[in-house]
N, C-alpha and C. Protein backbone atom coordinates (compact mmCIF):
# COMPACT_ATOMS: atom_id res chain seq x y z
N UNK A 1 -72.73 88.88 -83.55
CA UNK A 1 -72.09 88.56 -84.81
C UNK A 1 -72.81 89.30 -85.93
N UNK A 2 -72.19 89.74 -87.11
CA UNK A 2 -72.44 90.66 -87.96
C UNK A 2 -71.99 90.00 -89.03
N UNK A 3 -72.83 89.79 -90.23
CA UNK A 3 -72.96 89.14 -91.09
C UNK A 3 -72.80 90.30 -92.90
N UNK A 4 -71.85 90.54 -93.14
CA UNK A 4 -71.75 91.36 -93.97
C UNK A 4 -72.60 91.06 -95.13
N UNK A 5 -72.14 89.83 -95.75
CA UNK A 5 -72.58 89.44 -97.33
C UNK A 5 -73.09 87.92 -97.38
N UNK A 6 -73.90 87.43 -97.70
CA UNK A 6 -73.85 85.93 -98.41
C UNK A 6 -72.57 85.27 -98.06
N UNK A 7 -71.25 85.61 -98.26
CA UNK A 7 -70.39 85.04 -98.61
C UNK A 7 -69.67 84.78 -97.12
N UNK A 8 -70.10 85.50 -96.18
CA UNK A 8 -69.54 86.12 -94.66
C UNK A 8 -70.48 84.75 -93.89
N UNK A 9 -71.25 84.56 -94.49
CA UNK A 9 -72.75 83.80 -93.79
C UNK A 9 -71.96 82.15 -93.93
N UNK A 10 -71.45 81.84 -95.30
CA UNK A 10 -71.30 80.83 -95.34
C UNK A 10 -69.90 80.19 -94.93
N UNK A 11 -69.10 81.14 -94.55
CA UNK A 11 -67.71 81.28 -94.08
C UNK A 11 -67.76 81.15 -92.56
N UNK A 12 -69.32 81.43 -91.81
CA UNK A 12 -69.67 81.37 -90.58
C UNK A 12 -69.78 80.19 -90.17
N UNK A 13 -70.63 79.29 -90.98
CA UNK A 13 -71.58 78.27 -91.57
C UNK A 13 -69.93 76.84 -91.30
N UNK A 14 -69.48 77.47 -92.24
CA UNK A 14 -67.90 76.27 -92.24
C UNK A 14 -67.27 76.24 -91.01
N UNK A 15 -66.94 77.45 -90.47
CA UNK A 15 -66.42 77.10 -89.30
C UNK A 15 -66.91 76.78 -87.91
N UNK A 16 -68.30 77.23 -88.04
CA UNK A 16 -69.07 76.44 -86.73
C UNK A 16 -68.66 74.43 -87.12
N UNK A 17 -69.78 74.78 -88.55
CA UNK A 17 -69.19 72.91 -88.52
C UNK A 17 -67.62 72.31 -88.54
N UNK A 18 -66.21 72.98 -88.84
CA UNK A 18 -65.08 72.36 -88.47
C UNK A 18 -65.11 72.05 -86.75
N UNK A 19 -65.67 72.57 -85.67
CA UNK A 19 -65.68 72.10 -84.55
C UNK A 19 -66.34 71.77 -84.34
N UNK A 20 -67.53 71.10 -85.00
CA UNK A 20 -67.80 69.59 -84.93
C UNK A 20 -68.92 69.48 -84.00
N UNK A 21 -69.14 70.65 -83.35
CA UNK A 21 -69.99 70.65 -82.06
C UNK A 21 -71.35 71.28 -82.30
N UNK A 22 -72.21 72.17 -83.20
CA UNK A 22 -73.04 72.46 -83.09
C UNK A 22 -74.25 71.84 -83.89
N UNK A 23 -75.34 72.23 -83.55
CA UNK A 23 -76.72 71.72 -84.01
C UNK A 23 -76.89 72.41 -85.03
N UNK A 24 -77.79 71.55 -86.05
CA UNK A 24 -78.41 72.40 -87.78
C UNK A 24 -79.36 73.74 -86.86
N UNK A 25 -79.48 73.52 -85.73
CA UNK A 25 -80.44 75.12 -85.44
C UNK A 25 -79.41 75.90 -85.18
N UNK A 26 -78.44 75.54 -84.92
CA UNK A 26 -77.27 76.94 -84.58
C UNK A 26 -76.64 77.33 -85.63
N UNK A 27 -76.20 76.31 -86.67
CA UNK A 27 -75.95 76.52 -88.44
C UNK A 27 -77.02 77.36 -88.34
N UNK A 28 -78.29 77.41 -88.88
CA UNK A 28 -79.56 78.24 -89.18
C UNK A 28 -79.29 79.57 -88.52
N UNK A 29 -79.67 79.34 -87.69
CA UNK A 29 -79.09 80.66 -86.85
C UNK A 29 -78.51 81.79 -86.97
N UNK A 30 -77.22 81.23 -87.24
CA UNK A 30 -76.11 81.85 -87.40
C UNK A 30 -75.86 82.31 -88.47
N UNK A 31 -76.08 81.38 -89.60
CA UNK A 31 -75.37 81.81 -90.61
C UNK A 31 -77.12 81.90 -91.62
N UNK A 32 -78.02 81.76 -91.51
CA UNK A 32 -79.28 81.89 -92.52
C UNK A 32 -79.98 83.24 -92.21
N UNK A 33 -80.31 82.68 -90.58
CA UNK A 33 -81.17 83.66 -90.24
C UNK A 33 -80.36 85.23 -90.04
N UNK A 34 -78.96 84.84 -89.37
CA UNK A 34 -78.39 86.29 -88.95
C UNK A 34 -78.31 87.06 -90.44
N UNK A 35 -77.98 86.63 -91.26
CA UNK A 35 -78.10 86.84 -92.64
C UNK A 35 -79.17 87.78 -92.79
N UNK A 36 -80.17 87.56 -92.81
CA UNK A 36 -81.90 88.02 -93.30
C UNK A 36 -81.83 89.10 -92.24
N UNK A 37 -81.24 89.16 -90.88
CA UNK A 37 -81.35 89.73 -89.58
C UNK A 37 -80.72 91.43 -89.97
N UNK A 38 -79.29 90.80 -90.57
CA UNK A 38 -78.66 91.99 -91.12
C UNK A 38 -78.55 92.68 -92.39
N UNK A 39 -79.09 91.85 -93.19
CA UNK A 39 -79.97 92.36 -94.72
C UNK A 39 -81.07 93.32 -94.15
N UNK A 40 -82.11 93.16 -93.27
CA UNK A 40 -83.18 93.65 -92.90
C UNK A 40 -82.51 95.45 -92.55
N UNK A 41 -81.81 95.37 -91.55
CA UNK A 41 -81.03 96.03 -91.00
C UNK A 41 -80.30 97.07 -91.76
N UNK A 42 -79.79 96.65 -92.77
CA UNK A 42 -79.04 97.21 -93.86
C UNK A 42 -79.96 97.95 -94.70
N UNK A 43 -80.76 97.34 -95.09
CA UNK A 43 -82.25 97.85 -96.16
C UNK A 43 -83.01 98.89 -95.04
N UNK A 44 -83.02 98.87 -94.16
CA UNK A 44 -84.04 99.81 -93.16
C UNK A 44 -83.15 101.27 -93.36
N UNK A 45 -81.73 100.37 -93.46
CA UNK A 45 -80.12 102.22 -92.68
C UNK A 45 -80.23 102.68 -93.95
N UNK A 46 -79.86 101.89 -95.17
CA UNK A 46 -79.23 102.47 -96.45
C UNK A 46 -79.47 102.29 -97.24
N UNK A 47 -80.73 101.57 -97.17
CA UNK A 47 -81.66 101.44 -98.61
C UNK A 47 -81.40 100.14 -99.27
N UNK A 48 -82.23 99.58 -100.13
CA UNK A 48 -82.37 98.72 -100.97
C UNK A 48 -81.35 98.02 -101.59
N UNK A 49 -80.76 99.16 -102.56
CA UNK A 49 -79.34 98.74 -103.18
C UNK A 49 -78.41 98.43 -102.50
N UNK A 50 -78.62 98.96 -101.73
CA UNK A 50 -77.05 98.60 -100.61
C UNK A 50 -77.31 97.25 -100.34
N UNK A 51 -78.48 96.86 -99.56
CA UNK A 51 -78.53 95.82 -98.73
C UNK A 51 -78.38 94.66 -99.92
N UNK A 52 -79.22 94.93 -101.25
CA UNK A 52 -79.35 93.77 -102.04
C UNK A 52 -77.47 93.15 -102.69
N UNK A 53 -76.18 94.36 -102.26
CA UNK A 53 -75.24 94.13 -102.82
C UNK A 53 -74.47 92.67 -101.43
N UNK A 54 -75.54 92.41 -100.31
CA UNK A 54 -75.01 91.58 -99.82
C UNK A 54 -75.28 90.39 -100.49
N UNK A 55 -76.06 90.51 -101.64
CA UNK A 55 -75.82 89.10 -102.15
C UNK A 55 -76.08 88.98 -103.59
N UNK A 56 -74.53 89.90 -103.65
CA UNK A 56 -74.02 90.36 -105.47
C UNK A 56 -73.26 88.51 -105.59
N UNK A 57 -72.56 88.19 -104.53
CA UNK A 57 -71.29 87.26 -104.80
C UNK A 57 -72.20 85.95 -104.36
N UNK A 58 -72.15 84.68 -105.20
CA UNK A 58 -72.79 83.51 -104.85
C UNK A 58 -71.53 82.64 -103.60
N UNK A 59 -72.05 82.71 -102.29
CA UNK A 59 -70.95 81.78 -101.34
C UNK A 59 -70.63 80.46 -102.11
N UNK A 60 -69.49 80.41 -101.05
CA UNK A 60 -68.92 79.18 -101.50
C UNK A 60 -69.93 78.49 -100.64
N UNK A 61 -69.39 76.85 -101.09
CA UNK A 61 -69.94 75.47 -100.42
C UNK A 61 -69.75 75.86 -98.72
N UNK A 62 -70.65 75.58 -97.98
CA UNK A 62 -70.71 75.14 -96.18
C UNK A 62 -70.37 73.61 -95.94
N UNK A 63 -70.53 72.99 -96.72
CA UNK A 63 -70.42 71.92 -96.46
C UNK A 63 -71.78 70.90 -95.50
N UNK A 64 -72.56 71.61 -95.62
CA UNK A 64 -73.73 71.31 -95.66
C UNK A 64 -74.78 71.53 -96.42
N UNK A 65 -75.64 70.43 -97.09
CA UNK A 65 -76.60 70.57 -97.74
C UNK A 65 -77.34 71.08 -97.60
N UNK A 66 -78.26 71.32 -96.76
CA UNK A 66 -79.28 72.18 -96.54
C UNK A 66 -78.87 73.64 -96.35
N UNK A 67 -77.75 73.96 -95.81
CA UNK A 67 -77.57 75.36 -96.02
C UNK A 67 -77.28 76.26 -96.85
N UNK A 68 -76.32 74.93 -97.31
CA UNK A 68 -75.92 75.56 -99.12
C UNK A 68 -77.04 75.94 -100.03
N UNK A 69 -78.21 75.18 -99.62
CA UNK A 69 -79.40 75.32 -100.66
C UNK A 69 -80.42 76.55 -100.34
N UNK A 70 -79.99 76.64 -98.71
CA UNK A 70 -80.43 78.31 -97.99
C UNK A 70 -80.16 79.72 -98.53
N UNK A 71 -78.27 79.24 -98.74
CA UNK A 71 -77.57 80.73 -99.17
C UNK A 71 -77.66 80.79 -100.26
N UNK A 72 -77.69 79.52 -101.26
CA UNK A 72 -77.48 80.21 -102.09
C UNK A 72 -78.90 80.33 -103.07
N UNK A 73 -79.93 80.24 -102.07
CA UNK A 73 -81.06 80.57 -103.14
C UNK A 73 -81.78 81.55 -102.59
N UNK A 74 -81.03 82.28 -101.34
CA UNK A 74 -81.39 83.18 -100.29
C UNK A 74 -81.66 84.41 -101.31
């Protein structure tokens, strides 16, 4: 999974939790850490500016508290 922007992370984030089935480590995971995973990634290929425009746009709500407070202070 490939995590474009902030906004891609927390759109990940919502739909793991609509099926109801996964753990806050697979939220994390998925949508925090893969985040930082492909920021890293991005900043190594194309530099700085590029990578920092993954988090020009503030995500919407996950619907979880703790993550919301992840992305959007990420």
């Amino acid at each position: 999974m490939s995590i474009g922007n902030v906004g891609d992370a927390a759109r990940a984030v919502r739909s793991m939790l609509a099926r109801n089935s996964v753990s806050s480590e697979h939220l994390w995971r998925f949508g925090v850490l893969q985040l930082l995973d492909d920021y890293a990634s991005v900043r190594r290929h194309d530099g700085a500016d590029t990578a920092a425009m993954m988090f020009m746009e503030a995500p919407g709500s996950t619907g979880d508290s703790g993550l919301d407070a992840g992305l959007l202070n990420s």
